[in-house]
N, C-alpha and C. Protein backbone atom coordinates (compact mmCIF):
# COMPACT_ATOMS: atom_id res chain seq x y z
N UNK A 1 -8.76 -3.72 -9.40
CA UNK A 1 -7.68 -4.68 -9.64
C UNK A 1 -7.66 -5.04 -11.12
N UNK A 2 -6.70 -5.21 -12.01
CA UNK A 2 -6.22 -5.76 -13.08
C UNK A 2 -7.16 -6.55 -13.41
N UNK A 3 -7.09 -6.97 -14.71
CA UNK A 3 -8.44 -8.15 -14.69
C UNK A 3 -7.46 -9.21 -15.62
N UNK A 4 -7.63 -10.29 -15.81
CA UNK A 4 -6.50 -11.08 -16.90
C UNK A 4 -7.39 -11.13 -18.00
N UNK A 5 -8.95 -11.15 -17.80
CA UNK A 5 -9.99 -11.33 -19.12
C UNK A 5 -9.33 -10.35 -19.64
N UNK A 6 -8.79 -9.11 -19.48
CA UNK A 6 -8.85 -7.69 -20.46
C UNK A 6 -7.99 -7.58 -21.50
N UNK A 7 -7.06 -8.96 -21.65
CA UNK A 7 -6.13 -8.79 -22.16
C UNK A 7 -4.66 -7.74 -21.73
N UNK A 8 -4.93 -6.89 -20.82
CA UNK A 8 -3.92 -6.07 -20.78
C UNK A 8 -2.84 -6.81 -19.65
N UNK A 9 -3.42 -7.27 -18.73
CA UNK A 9 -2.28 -7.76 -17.90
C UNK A 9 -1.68 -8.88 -18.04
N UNK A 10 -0.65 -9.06 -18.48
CA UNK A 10 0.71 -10.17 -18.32
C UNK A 10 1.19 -10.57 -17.20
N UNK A 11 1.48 -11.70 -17.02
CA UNK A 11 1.95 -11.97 -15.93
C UNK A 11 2.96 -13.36 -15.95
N UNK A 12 4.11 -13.48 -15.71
CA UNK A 12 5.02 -14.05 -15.70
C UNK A 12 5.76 -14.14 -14.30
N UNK A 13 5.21 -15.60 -14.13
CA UNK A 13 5.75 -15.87 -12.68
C UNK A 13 7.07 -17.05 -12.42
N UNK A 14 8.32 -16.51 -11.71
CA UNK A 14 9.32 -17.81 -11.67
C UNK A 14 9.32 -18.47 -10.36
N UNK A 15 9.46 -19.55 -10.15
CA UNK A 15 9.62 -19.89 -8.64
C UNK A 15 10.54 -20.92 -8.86
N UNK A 16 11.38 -21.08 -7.55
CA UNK A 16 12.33 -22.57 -7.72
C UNK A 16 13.21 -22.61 -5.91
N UNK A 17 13.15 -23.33 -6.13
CA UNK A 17 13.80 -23.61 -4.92
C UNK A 17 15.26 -22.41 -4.32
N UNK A 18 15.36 -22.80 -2.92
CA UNK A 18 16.45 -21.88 -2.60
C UNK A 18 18.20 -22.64 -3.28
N UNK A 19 18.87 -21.96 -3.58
CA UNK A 19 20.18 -22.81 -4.38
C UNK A 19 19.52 -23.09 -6.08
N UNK A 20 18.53 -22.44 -6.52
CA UNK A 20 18.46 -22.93 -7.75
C UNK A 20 18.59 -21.89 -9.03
N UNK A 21 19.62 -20.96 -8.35
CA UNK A 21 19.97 -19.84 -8.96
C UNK A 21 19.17 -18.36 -9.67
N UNK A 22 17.56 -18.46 -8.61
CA UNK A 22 16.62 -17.61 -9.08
C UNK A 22 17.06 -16.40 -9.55
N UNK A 23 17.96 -16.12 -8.51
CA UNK A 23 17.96 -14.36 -8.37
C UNK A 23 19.00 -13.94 -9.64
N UNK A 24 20.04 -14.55 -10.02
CA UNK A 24 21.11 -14.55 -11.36
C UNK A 24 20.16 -14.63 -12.24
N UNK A 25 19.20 -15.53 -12.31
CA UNK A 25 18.45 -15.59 -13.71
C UNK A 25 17.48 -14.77 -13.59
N UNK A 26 16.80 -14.19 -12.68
CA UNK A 26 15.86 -13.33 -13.18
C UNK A 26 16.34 -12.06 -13.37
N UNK A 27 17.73 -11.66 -13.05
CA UNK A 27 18.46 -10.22 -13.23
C UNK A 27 19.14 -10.14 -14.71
N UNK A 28 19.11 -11.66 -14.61
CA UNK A 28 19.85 -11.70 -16.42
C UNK A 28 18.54 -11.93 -17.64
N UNK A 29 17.53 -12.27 -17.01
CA UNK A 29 15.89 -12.30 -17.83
C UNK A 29 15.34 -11.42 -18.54
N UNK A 30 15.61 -9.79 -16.60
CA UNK A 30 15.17 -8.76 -17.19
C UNK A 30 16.30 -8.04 -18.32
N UNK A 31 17.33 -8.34 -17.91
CA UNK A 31 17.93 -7.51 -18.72
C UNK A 31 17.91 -7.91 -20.45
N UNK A 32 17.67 -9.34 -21.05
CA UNK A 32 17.81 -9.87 -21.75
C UNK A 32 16.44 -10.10 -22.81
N UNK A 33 15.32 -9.95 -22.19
CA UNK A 33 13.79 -10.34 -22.31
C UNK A 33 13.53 -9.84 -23.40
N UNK A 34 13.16 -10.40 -24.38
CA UNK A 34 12.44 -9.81 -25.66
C UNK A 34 11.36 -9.20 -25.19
N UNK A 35 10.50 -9.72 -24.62
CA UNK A 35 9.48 -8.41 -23.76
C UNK A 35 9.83 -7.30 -23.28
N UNK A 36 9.12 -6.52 -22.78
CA UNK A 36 9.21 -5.58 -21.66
C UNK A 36 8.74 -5.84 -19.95
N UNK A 37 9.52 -6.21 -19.45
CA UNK A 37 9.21 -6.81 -18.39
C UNK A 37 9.32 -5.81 -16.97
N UNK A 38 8.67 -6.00 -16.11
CA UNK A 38 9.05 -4.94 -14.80
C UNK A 38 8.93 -6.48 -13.89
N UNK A 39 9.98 -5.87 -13.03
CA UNK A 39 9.82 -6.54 -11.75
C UNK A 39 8.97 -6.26 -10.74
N UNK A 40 7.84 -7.33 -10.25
CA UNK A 40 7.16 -6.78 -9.01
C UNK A 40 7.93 -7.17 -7.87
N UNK A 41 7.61 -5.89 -7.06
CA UNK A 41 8.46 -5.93 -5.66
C UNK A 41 7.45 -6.19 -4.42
N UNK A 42 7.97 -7.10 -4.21
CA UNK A 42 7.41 -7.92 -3.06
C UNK A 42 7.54 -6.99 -1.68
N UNK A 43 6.62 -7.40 -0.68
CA UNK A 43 6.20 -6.14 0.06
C UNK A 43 6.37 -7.66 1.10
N UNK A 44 7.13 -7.02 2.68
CA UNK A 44 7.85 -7.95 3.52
C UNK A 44 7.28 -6.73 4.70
N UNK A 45 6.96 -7.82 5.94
CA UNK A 45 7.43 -7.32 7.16
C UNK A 45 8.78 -7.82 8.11
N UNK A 46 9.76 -8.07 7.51
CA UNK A 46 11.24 -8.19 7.94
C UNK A 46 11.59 -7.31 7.68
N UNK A 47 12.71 -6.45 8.80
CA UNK A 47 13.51 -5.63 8.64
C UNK A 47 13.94 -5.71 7.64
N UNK A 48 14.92 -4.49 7.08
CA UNK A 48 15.79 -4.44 5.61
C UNK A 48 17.16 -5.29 6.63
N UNK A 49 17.60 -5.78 4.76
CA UNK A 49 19.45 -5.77 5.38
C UNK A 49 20.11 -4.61 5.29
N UNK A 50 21.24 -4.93 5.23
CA UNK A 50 22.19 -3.79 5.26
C UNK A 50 22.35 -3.44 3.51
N UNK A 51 21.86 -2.69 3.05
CA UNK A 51 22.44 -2.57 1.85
C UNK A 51 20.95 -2.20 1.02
N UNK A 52 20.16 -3.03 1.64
CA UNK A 52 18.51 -2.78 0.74
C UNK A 52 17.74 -1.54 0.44
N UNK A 53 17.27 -1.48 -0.22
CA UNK A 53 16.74 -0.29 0.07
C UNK A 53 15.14 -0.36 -0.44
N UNK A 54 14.34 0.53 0.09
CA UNK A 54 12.86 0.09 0.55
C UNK A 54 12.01 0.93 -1.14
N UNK A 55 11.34 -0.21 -1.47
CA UNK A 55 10.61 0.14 -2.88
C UNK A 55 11.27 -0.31 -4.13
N UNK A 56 12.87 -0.67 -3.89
CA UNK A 56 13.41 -1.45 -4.84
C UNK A 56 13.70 -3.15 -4.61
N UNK A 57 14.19 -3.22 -3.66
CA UNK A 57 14.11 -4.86 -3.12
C UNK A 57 13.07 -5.45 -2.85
N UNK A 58 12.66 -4.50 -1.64
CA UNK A 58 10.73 -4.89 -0.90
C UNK A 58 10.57 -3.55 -0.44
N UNK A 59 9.24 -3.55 -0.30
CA UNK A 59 8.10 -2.61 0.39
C UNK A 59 8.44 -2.69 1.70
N UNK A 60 9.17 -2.50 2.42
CA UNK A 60 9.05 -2.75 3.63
C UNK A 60 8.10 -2.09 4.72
N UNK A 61 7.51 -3.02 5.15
CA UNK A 61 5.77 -2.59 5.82
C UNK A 61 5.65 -2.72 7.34
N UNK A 62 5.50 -2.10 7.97
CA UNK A 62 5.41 -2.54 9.59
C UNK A 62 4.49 -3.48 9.53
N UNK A 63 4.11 -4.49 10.42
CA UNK A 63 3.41 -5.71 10.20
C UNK A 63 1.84 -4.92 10.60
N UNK A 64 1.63 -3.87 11.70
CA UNK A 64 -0.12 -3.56 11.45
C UNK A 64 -0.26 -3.11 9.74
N UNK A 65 0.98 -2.16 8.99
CA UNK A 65 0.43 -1.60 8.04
C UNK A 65 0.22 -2.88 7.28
N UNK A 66 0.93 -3.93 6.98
CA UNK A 66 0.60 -5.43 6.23
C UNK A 66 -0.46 -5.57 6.59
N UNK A 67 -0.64 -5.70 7.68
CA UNK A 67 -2.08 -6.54 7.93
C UNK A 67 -3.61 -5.53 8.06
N UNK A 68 -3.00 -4.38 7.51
CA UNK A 68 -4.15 -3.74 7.14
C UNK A 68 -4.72 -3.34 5.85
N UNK A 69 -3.35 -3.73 4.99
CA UNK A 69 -3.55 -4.15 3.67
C UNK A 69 -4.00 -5.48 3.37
N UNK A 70 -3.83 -5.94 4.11
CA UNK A 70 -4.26 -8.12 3.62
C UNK A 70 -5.92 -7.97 4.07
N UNK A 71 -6.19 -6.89 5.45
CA UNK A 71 -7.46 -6.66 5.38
C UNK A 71 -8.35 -6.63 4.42
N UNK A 72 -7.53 -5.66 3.58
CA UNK A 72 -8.10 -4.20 2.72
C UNK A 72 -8.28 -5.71 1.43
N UNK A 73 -7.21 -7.06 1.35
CA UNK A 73 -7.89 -7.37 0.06
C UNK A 73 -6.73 -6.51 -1.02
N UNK A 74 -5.58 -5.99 -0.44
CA UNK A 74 -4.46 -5.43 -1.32
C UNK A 74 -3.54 -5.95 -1.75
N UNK A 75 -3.58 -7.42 -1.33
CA UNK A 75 -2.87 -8.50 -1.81
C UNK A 75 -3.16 -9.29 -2.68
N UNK A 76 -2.23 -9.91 -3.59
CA UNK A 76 -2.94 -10.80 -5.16
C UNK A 76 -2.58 -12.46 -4.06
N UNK A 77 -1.40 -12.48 -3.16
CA UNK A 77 -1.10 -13.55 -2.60
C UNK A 77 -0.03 -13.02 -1.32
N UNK A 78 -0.25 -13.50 -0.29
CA UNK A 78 0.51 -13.52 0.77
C UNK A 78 0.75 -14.62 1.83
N UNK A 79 1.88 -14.55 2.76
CA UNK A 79 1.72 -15.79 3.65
C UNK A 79 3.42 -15.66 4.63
N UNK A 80 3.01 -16.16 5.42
CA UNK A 80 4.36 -16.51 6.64
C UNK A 80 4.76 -16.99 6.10
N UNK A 81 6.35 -16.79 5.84
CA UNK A 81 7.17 -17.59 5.19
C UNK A 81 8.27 -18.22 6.29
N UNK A 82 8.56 -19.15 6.08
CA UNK A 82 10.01 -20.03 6.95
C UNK A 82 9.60 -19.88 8.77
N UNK A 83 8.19 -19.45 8.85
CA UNK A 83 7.76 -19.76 10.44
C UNK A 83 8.96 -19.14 11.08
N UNK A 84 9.19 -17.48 10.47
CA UNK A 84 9.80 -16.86 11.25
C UNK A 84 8.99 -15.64 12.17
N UNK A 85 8.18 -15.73 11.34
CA UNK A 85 7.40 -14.48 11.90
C UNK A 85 7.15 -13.39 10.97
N UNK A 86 7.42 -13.36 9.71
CA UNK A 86 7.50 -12.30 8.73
C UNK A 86 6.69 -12.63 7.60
N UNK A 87 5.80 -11.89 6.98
CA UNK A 87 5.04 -11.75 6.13
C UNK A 87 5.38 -11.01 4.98
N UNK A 88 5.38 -12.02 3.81
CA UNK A 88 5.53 -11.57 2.50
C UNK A 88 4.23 -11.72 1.52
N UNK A 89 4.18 -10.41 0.83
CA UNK A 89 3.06 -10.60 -0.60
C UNK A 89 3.51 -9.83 -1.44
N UNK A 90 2.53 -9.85 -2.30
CA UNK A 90 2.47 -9.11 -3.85
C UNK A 90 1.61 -8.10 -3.60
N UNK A 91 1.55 -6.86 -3.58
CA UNK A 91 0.50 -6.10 -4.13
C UNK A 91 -0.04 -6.21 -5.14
N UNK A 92 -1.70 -5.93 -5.29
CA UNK A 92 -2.17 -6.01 -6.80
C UNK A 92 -2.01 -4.51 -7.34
N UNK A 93 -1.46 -4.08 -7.10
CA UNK A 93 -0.61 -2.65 -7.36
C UNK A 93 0.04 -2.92 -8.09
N UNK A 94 1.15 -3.60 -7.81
CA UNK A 94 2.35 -4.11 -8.74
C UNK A 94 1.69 -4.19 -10.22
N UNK A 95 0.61 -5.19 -10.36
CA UNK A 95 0.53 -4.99 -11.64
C UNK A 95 -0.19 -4.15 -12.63
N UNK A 96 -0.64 -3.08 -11.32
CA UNK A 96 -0.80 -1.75 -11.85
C UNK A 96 0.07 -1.28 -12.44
N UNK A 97 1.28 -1.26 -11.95
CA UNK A 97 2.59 -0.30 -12.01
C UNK A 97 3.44 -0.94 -13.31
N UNK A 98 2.93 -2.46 -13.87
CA UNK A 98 3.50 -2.84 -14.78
C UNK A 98 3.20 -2.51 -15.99
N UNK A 99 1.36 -2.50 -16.12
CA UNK A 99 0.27 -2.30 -17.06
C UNK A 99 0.37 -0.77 -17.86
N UNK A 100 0.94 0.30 -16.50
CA UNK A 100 1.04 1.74 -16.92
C UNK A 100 2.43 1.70 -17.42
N UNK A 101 3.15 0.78 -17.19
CA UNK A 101 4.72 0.88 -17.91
C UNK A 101 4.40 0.47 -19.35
N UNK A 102 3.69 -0.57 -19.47
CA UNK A 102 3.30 -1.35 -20.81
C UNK A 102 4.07 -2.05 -20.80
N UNK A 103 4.16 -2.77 -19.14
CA UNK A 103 5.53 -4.14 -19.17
C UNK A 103 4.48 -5.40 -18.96
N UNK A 104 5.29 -6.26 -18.90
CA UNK A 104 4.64 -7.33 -18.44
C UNK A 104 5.15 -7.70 -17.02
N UNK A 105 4.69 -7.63 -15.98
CA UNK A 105 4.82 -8.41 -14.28
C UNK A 105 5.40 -9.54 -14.84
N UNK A 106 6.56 -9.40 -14.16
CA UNK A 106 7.24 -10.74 -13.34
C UNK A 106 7.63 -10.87 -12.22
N UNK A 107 6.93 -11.57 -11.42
CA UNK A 107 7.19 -12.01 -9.89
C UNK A 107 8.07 -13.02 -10.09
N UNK A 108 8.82 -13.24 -9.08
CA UNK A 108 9.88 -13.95 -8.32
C UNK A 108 9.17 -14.60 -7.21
N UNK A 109 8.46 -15.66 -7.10
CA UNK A 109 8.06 -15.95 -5.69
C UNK A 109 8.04 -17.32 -5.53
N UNK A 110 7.16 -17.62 -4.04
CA UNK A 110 7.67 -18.92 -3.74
C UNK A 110 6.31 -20.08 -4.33
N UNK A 111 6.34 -21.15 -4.26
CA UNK A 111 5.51 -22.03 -4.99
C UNK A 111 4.09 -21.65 -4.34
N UNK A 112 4.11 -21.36 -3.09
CA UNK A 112 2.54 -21.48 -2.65
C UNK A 112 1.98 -19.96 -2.91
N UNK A 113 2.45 -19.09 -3.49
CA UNK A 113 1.95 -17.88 -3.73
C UNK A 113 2.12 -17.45 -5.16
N UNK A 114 3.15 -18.66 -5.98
CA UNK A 114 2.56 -18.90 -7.64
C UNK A 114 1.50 -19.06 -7.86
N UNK A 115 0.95 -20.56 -7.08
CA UNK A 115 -0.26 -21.47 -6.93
C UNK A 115 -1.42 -20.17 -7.31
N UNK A 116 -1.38 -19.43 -5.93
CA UNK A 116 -2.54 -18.51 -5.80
C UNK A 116 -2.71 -17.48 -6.69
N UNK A 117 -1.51 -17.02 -7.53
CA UNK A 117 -1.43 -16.35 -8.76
C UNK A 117 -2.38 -16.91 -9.66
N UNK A 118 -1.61 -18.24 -10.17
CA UNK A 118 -2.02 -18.76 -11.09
C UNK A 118 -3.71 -18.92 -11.25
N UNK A 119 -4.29 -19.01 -9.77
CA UNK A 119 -5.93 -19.60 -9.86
C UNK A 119 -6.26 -17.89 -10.48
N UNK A 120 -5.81 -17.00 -10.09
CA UNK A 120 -6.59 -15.65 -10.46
C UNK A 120 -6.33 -15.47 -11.99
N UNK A 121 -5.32 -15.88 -12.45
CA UNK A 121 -4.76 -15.16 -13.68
C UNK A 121 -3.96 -16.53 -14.25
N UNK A 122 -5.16 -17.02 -15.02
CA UNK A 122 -4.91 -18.52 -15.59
C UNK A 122 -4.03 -18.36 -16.85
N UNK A 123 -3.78 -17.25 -16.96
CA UNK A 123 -3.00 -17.04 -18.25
C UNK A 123 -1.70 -17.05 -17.58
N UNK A 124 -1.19 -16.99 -16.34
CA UNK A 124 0.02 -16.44 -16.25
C UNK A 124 1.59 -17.56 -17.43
N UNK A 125 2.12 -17.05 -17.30
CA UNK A 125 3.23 -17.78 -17.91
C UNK A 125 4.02 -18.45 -16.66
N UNK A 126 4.07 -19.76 -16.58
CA UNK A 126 4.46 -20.26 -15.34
C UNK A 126 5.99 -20.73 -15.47
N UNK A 127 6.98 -20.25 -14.54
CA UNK A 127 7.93 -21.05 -14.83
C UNK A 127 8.88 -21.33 -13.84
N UNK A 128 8.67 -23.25 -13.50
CA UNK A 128 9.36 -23.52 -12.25
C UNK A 128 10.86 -23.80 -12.45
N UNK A 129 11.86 -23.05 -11.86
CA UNK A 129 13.33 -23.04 -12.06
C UNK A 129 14.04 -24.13 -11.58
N UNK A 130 14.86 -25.54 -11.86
CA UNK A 130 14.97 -26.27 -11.23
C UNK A 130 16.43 -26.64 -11.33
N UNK A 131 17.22 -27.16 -10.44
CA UNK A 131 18.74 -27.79 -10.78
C UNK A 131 18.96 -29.09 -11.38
N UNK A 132 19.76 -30.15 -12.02
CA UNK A 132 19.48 -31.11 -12.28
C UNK A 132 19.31 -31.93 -10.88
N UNK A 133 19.77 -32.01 -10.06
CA UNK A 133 19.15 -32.61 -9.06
C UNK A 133 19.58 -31.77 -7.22
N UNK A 134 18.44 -32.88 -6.39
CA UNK A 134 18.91 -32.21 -5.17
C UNK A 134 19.91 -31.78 -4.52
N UNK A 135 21.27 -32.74 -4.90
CA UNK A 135 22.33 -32.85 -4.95
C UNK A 135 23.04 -31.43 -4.85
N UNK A 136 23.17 -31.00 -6.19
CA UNK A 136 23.49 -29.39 -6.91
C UNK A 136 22.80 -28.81 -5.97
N UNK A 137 21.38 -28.76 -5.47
CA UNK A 137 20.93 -27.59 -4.28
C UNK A 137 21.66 -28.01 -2.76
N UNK A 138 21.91 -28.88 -2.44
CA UNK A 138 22.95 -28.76 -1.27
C UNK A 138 23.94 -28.24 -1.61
N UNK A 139 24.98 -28.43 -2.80
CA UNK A 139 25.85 -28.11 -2.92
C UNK A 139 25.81 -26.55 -2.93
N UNK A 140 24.98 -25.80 -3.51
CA UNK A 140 24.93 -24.47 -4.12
C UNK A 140 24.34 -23.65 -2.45
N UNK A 141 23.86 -24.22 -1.76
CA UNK A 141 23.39 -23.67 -0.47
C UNK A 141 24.73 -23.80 0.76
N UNK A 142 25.49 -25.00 0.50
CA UNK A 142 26.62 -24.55 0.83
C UNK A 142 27.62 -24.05 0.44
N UNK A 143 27.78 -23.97 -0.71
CA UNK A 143 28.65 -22.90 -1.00
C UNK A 143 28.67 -21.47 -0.55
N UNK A 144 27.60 -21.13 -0.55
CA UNK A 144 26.95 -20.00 0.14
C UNK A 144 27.86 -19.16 1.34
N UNK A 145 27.92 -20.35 2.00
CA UNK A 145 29.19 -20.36 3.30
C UNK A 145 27.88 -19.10 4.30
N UNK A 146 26.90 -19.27 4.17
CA UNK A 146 25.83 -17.89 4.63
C UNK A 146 24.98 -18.51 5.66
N UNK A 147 24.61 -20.07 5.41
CA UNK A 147 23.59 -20.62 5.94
C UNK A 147 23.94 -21.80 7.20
N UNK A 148 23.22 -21.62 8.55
CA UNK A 148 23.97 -22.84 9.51
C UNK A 148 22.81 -24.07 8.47
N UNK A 149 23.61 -24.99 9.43
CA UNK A 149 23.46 -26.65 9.08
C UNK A 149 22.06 -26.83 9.07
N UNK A 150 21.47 -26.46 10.61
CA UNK A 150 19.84 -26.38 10.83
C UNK A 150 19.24 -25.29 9.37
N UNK A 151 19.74 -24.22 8.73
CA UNK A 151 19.03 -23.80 7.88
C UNK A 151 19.10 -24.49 6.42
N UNK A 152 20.13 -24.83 5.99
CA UNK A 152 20.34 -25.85 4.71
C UNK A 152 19.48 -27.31 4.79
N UNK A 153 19.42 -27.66 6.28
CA UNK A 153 18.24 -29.00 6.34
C UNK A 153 16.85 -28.31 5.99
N UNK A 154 16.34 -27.15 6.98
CA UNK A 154 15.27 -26.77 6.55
C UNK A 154 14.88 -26.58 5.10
N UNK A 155 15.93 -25.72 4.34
CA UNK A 155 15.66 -25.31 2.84
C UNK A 155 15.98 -26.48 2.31
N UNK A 156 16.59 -27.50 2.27
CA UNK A 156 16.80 -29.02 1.36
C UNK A 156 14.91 -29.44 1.59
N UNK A 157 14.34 -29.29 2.72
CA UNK A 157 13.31 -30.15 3.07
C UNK A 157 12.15 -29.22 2.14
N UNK A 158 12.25 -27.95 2.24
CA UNK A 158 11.41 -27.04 1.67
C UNK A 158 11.35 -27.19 0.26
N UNK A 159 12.62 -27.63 -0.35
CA UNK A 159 13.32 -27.73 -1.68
C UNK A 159 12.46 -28.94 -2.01
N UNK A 160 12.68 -29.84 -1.35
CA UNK A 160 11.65 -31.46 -1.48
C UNK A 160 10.34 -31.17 -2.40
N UNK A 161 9.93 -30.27 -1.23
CA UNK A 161 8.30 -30.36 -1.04
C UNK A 161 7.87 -29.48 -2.54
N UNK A 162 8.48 -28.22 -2.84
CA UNK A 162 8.54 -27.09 -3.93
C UNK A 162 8.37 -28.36 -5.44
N UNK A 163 9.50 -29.01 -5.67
CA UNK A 163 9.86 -29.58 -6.57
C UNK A 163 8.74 -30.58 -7.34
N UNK A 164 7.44 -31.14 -5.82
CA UNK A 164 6.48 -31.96 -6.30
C UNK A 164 5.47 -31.15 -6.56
N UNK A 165 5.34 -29.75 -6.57
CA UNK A 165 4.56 -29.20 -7.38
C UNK A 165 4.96 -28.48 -8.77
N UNK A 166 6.23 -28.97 -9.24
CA UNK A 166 6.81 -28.20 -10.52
C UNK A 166 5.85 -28.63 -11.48
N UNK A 167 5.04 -30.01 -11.48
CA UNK A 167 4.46 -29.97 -12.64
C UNK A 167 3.14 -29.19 -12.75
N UNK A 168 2.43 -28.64 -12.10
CA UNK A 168 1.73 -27.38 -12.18
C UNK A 168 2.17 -26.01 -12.91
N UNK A 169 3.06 -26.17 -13.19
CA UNK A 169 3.74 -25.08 -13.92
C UNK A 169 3.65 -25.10 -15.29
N UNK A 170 3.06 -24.50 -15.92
CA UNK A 170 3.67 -24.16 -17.75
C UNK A 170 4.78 -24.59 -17.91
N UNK A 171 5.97 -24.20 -17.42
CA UNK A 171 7.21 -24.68 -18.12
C UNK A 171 7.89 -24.95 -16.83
N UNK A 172 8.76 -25.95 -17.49
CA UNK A 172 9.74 -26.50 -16.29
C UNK A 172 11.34 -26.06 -17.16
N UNK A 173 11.95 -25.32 -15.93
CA UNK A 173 13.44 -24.93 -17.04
C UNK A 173 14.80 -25.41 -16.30
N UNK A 174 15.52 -26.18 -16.46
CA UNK A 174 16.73 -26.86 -16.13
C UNK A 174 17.60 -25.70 -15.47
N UNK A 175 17.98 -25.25 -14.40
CA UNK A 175 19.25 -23.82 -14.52
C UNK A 175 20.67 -25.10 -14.69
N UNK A 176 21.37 -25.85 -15.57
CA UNK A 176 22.65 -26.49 -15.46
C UNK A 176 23.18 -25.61 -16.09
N UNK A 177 22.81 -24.84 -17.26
CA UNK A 177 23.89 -23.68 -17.59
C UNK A 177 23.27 -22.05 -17.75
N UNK A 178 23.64 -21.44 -16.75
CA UNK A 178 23.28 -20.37 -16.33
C UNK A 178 22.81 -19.81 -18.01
N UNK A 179 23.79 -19.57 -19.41
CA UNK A 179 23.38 -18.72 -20.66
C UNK A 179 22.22 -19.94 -20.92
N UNK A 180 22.26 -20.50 -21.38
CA UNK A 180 21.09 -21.68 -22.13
C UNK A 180 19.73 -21.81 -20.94
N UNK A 181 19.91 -21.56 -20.36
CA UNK A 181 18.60 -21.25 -19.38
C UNK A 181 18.08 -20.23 -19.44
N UNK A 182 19.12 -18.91 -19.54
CA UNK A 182 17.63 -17.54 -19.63
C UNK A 182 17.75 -17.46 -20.98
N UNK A 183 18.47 -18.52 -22.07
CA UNK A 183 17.89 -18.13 -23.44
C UNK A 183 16.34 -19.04 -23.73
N UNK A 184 16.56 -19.82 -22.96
CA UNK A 184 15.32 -21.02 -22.90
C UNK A 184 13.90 -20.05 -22.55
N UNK A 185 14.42 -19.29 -20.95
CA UNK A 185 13.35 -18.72 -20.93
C UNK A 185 12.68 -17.28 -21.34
N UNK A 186 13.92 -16.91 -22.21
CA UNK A 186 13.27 -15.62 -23.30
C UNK A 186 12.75 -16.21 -24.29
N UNK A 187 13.21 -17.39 -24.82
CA UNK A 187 12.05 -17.83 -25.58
C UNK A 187 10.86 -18.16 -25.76
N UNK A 188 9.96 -18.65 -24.34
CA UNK A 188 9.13 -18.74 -23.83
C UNK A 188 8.28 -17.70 -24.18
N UNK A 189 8.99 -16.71 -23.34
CA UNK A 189 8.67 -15.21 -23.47
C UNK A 189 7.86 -14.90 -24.94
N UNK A 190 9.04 -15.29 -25.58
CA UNK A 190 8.94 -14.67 -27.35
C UNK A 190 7.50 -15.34 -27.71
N UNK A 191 7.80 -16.52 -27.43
CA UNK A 191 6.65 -17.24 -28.17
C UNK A 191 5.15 -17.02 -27.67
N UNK A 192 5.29 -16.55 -26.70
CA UNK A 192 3.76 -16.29 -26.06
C UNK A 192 3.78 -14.49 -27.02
N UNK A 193 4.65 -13.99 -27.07
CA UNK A 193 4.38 -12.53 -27.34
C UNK A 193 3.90 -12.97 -28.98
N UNK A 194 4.31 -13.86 -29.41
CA UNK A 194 3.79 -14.07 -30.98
C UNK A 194 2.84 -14.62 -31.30
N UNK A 195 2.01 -15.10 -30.09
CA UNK A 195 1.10 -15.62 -30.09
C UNK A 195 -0.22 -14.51 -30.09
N UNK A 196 0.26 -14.15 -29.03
CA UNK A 196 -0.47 -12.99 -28.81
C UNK A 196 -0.92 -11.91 -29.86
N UNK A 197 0.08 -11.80 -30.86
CA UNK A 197 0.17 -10.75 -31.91
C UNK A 197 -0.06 -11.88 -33.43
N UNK A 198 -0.54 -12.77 -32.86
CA UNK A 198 -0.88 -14.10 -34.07
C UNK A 198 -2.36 -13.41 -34.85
């Protein structure tokens, strides 16, 4: 596994609530990043949707092969998510696959599998994505027009709970305007890379 003492592995992790515009900003991050960044792809035992496709979205894993990897210790962080029955992690692969690119890992994940990042790889670059208030995440979850009533209560309540661990994070970044937010957080970026090369 990667080691963070070695200097070689980077790691840049975002998390933020559901409605807090993760997935726009981390597609506009990579594309924008003064780094070199790879995306790690999260490895799921939920079916695909219609449209996904397996090794670019998620790993999609039959749940013995998951759980014979979580055996194996092939996970950096994993866990049941939304008490549906489906299991999501990170491979510590992934940041194999970043290290041989000469990118830096950025995960997309949820707060309790930042957490567990972060204890391994105290360097990571932390950054919790947030709206100006709860408000904007109801609003943005219904707009959606995707989610019933029972699922927008659940994710508002999940949203709650996420938000009182933002200050564990390295950086806390506002999304109110989609450009001034991923310029906020390429700067981040920059400044750790100049540090580094200080």
């Amino acid at each position: 596994m990667p080691s963070a003492q070695d200097g070689a592995t980077h790691v840049v992790v975002l998390s933020g609530p559901s409605g807090s515009g993760k997935s726009t900003i981390v597609n506009r991050v990579l594309e924008e990043s003064p780094v070199k960044l790879l995306k790690a792809v999260s490895a799921t035992t939920r079916p695909a949707r219609p449209g996904e496709v397996d090794g670019e979205d998620y790993y999609f894993l039959a749940p013995e092969e998951f759980e014979t990897k979580r055996a194996a210790g092939e996970f950096l962080e994993c866990a049941e998510v939304f008490g549906a029955g489906h299991w999501y992690g990170t491979l510590s692969s992934e940041l194999n696959r970043a290290q041989q690119n000469g990118a830096w890992a950025f995960l997309e994940i949820d707060v309790e599998g930042a957490l567990a990042i972060m204890e391994q790889f105290p360097e990571t670059i932390s950054i919790f994505l947030k709206t100006p208030s709860v408000l904007v995440y109801e609003q943005r979850l219904r707009n959606r027009g995707t989610e019933s009533e029972e699922t927008i209560h659940r994710r508002l309540e999940t949203a709650r709970k996420e938000i009182q661990f933002a200050d564990r994070y390295k950086y806390q970044v506002v999304n109110d305007e989609l450009d001034r937010a991923v310029q906020e957080i390429s700067q981040i970026l920059s400044s750790r890379e100049a540090q580094l090369h200080a």
